[in-house]
C-alpha atoms as a PDB file:
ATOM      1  CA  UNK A   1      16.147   2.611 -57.647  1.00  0.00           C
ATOM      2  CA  UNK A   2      18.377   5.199 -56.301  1.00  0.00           C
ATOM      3  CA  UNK A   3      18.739   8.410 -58.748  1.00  0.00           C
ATOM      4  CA  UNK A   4      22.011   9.818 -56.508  1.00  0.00           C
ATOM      5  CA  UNK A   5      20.087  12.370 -54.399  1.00  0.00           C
ATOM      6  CA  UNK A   6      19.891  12.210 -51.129  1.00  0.00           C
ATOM      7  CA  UNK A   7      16.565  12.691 -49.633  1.00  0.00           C
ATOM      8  CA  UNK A   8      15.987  13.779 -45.691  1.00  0.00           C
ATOM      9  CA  UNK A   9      13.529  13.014 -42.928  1.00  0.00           C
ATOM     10  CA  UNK A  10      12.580  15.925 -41.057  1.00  0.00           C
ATOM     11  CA  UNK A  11      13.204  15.286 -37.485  1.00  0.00           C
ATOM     12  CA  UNK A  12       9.981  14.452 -34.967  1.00  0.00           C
ATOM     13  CA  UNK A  13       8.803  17.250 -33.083  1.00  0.00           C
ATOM     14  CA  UNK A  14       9.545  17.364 -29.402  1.00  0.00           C
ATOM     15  CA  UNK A  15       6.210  16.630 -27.341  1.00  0.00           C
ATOM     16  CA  UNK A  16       4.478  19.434 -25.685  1.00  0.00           C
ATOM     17  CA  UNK A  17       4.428  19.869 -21.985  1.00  0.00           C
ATOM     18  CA  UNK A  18       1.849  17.376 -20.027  1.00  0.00           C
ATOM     19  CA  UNK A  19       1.207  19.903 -17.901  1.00  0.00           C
ATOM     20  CA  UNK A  20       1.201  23.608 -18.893  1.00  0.00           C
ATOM     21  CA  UNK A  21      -0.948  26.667 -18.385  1.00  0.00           C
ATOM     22  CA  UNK A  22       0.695  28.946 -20.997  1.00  0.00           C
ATOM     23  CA  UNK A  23       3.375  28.720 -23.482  1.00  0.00           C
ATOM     24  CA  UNK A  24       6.164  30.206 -22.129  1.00  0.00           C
ATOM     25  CA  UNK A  25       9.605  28.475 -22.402  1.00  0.00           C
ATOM     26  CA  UNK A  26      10.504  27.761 -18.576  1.00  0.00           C
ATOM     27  CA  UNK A  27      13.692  26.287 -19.751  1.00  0.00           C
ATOM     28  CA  UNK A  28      14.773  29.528 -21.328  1.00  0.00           C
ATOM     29  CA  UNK A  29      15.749  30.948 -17.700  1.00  0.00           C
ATOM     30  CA  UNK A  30      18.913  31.568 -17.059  1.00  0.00           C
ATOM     31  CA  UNK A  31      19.453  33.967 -14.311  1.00  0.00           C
ATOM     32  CA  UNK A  32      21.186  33.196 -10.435  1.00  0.00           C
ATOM     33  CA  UNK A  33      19.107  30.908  -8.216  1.00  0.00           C
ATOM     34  CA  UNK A  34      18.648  34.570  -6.011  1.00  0.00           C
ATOM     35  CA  UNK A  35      16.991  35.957  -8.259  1.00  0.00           C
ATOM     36  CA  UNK A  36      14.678  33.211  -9.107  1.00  0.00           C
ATOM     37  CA  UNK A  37      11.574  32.144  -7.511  1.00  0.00           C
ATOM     38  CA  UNK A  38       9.177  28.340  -8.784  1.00  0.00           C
ATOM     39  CA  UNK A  39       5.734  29.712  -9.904  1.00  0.00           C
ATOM     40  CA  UNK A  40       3.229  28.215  -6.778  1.00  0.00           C
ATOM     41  CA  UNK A  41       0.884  27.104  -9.684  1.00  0.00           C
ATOM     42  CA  UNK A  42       3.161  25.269 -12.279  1.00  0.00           C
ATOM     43  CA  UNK A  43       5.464  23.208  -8.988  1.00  0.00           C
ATOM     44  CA  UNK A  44       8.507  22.921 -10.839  1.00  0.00           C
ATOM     45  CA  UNK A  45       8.552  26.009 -13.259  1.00  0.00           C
ATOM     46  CA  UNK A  46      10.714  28.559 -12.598  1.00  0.00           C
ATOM     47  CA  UNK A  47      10.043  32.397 -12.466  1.00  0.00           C
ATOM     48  CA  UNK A  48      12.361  35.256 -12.863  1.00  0.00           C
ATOM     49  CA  UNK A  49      11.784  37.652 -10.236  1.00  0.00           C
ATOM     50  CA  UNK A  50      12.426  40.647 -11.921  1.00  0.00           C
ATOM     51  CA  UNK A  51      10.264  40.195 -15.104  1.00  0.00           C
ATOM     52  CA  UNK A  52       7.400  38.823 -12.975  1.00  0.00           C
ATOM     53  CA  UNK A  53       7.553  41.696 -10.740  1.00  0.00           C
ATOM     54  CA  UNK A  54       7.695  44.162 -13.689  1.00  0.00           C
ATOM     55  CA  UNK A  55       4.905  41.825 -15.627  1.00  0.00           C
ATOM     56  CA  UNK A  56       2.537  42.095 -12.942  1.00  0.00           C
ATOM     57  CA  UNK A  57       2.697  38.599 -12.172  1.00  0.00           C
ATOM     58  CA  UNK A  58       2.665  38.117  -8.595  1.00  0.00           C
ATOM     59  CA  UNK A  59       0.733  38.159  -5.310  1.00  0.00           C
ATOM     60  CA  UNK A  60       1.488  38.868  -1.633  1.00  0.00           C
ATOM     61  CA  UNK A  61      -0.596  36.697   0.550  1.00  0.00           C
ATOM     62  CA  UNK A  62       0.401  36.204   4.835  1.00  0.00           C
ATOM     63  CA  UNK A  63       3.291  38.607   4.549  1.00  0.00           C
ATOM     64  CA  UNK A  64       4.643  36.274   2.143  1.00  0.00           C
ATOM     65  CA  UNK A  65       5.072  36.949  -1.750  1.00  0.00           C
ATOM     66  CA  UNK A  66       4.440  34.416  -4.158  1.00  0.00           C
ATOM     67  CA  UNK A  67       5.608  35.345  -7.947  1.00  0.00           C
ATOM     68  CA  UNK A  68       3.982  33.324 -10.959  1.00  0.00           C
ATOM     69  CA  UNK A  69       5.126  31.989 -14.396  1.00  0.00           C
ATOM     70  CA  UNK A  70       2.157  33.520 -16.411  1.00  0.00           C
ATOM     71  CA  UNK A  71      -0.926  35.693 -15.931  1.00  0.00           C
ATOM     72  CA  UNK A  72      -3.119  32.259 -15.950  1.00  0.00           C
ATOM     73  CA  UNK A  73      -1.717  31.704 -12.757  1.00  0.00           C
ATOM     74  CA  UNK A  74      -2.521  34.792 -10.663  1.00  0.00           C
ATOM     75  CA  UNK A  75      -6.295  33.909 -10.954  1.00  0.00           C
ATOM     76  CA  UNK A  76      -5.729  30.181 -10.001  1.00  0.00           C
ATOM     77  CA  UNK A  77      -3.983  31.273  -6.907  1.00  0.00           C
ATOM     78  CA  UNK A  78      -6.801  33.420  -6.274  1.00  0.00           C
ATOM     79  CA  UNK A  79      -9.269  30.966  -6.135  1.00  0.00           C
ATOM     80  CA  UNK A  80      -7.387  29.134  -3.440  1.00  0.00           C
ATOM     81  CA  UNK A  81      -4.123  30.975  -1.971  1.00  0.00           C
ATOM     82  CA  UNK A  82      -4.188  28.273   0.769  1.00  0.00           C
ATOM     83  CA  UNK A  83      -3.589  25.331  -1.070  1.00  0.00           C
ATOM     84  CA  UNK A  84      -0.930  26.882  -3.323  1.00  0.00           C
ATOM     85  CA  UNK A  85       1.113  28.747  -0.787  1.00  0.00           C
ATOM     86  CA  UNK A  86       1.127  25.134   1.288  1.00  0.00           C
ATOM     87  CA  UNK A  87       2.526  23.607  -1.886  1.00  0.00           C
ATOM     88  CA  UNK A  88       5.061  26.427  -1.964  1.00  0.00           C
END
């Protein structure tokens, strides 16, 4: 029986990334392409170049610099600069 209220359904929650090694918001980046770089690591994920720079969150590896989307990444390109610079 309806008593005149109106009663809501809170909406679903959006599903998590499949494939994420932080929780940063990669759609939050808004800057010009220029200044942008896509994290070696996460293919796809872009990377201010700036706030990586200033974050730490890069390496230089054949004269070539690679910036990353989080400090998980660093390491993983560590372990094997070859295969993510190829994928660059």
């Amino acid at each position: 029986m309806c008593n005149g209220s109106a009663t809501t359904t809170p909406a679903p929650e959006a599903p998590a990334a499949a494939s994420s090694c932080c929780s940063h918001d990669a759609a939050a980046v808004t800057t010009a392409p220029a200044e942008q770089a896509t994290c070696p690591v996460m293919a796809g994920t872009p990377v201010v170049k700036a706030n990586a720079e200033a974050a730490g969150l890069f390496r230089d590896y054949n004269g070539t610099r690679y910036w990353f989307c989080c400090p998980a990444c660093g390491p993983l390109f560590d372990a094997d600069p070859e295969k993510y610079a190829a994928a660059a």
